[in-house]
Protein backbone atom coordinates (compact mmCIF):
# COMPACT_ATOMS: atom_id res chain seq x y z
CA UNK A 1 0.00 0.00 0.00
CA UNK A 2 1.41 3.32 -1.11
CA UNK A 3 1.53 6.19 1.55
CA UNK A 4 1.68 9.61 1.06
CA UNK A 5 3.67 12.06 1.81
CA UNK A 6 2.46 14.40 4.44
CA UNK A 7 1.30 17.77 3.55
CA UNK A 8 2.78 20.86 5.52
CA UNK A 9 -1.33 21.21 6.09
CA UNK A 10 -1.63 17.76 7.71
CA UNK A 11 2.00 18.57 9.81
CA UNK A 12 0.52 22.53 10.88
CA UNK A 13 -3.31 20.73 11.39
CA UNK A 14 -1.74 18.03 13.63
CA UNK A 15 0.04 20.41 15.99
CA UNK A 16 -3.11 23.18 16.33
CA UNK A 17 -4.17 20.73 19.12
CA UNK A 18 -0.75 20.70 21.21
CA UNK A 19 -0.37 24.65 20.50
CA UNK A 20 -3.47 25.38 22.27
CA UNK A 21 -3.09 23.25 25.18
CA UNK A 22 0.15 24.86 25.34
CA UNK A 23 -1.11 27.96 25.08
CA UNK A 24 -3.71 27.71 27.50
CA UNK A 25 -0.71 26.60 30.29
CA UNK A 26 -1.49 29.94 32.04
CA UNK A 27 -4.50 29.29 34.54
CA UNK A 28 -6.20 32.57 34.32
CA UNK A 29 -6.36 31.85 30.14
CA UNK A 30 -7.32 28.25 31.05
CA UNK A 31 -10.31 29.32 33.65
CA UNK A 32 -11.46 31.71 31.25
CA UNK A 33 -11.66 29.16 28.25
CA UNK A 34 -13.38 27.21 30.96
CA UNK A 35 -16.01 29.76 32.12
CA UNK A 36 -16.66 30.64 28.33
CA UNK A 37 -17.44 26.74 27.32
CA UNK A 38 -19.86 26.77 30.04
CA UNK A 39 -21.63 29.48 29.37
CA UNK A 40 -21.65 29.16 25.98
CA UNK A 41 -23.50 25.54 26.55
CA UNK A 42 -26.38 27.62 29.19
CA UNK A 43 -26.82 29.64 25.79
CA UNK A 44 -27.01 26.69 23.73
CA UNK A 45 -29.31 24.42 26.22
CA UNK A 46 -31.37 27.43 26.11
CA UNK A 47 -31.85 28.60 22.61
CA UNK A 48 -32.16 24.41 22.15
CA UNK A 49 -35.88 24.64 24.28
CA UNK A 50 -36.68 27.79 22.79
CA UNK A 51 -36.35 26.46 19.35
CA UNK A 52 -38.37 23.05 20.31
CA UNK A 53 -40.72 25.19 21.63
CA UNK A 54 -41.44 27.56 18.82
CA UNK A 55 -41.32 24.52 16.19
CA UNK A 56 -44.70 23.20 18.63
CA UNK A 57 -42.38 20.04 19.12
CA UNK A 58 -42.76 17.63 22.43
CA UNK A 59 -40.06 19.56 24.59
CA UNK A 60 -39.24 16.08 27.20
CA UNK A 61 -39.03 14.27 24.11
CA UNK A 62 -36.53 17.00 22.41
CA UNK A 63 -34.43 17.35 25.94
CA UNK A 64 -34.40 13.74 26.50
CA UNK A 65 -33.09 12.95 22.76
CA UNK A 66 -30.61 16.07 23.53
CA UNK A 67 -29.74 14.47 26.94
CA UNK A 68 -28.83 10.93 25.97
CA UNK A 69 -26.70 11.88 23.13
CA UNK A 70 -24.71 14.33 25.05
CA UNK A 71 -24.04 11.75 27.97
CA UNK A 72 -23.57 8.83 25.12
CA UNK A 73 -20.48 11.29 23.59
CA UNK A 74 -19.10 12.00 27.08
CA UNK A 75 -19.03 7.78 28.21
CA UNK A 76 -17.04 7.20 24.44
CA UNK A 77 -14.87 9.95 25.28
CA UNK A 78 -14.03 9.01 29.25
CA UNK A 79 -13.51 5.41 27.49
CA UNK A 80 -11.14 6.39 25.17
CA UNK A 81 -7.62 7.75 27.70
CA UNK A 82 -7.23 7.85 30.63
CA UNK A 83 -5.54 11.58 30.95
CA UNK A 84 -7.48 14.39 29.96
CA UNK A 85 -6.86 16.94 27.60
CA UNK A 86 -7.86 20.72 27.62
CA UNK A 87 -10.56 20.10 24.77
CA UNK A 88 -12.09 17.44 26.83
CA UNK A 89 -12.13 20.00 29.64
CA UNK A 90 -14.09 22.81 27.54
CA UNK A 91 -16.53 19.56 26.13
CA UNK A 92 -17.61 18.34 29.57
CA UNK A 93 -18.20 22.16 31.03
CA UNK A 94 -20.08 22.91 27.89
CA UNK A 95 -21.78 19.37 28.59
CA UNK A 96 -22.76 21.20 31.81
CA UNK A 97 -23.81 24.51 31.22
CA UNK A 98 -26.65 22.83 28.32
CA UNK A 99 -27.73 20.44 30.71
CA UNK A 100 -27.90 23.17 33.08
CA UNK A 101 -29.99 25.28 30.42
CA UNK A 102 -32.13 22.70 29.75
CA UNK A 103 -32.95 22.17 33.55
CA UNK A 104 -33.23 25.84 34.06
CA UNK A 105 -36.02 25.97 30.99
CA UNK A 106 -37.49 23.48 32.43
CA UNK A 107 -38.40 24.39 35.70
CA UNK A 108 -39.74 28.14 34.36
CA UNK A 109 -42.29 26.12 32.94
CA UNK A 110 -43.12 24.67 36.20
């Protein structure tokens, strides 16, 4: 089987990861990355109800569909290492901040 030869794309697009775990090495970058993943997920977990709502769709059905297949993508990705990575981080914190949307929608309906 022939391989090719590796682009100066593929090299750069490999290393964008590793850069930006390197670059976020300074905890006050780090926390904010954090703080913006999760609430850029409360925005997302909200506009997701809105939108289920305005579209007359069942909105338990629409939030438990959302729910599973968040949790689903977190179990393949705790499965896969061991170590966590930065992007992990900012995945499970935006994980949070739609669930907490979603809970917060929720109970204004109550």
């Amino acid at each position: 089987m022939r391989r090719f030869q590796t682009t100066r794309l593929q090299s750069q697009w490999g290393d964008v990861v590793d850069r930006f775990d390197c670059w976020a090495q300074n905890p006050w970058r780090r926390l904010s990355l954090l703080v913006i993943a999760l609430f850029s997920g409360f925005l997302l977990g909200s506009a997701t109800t809105s939108v289920a709502g305005v579209l007359s769709q069942m909105d338990p059905v629409a939030a438990l569909i959302v729910v599973l297949g968040s949790e689903l993508t977190m179990r393949r990705i705790r499965k896969r290492k061991s170590q966590w990575m930065l992007l992990e981080h900012l995945l499970n914190l935006s994980r949070i901040g739609f669930l907490y949307g979603l809970f917060l929608e929720a109970f204004k309906l109550i």
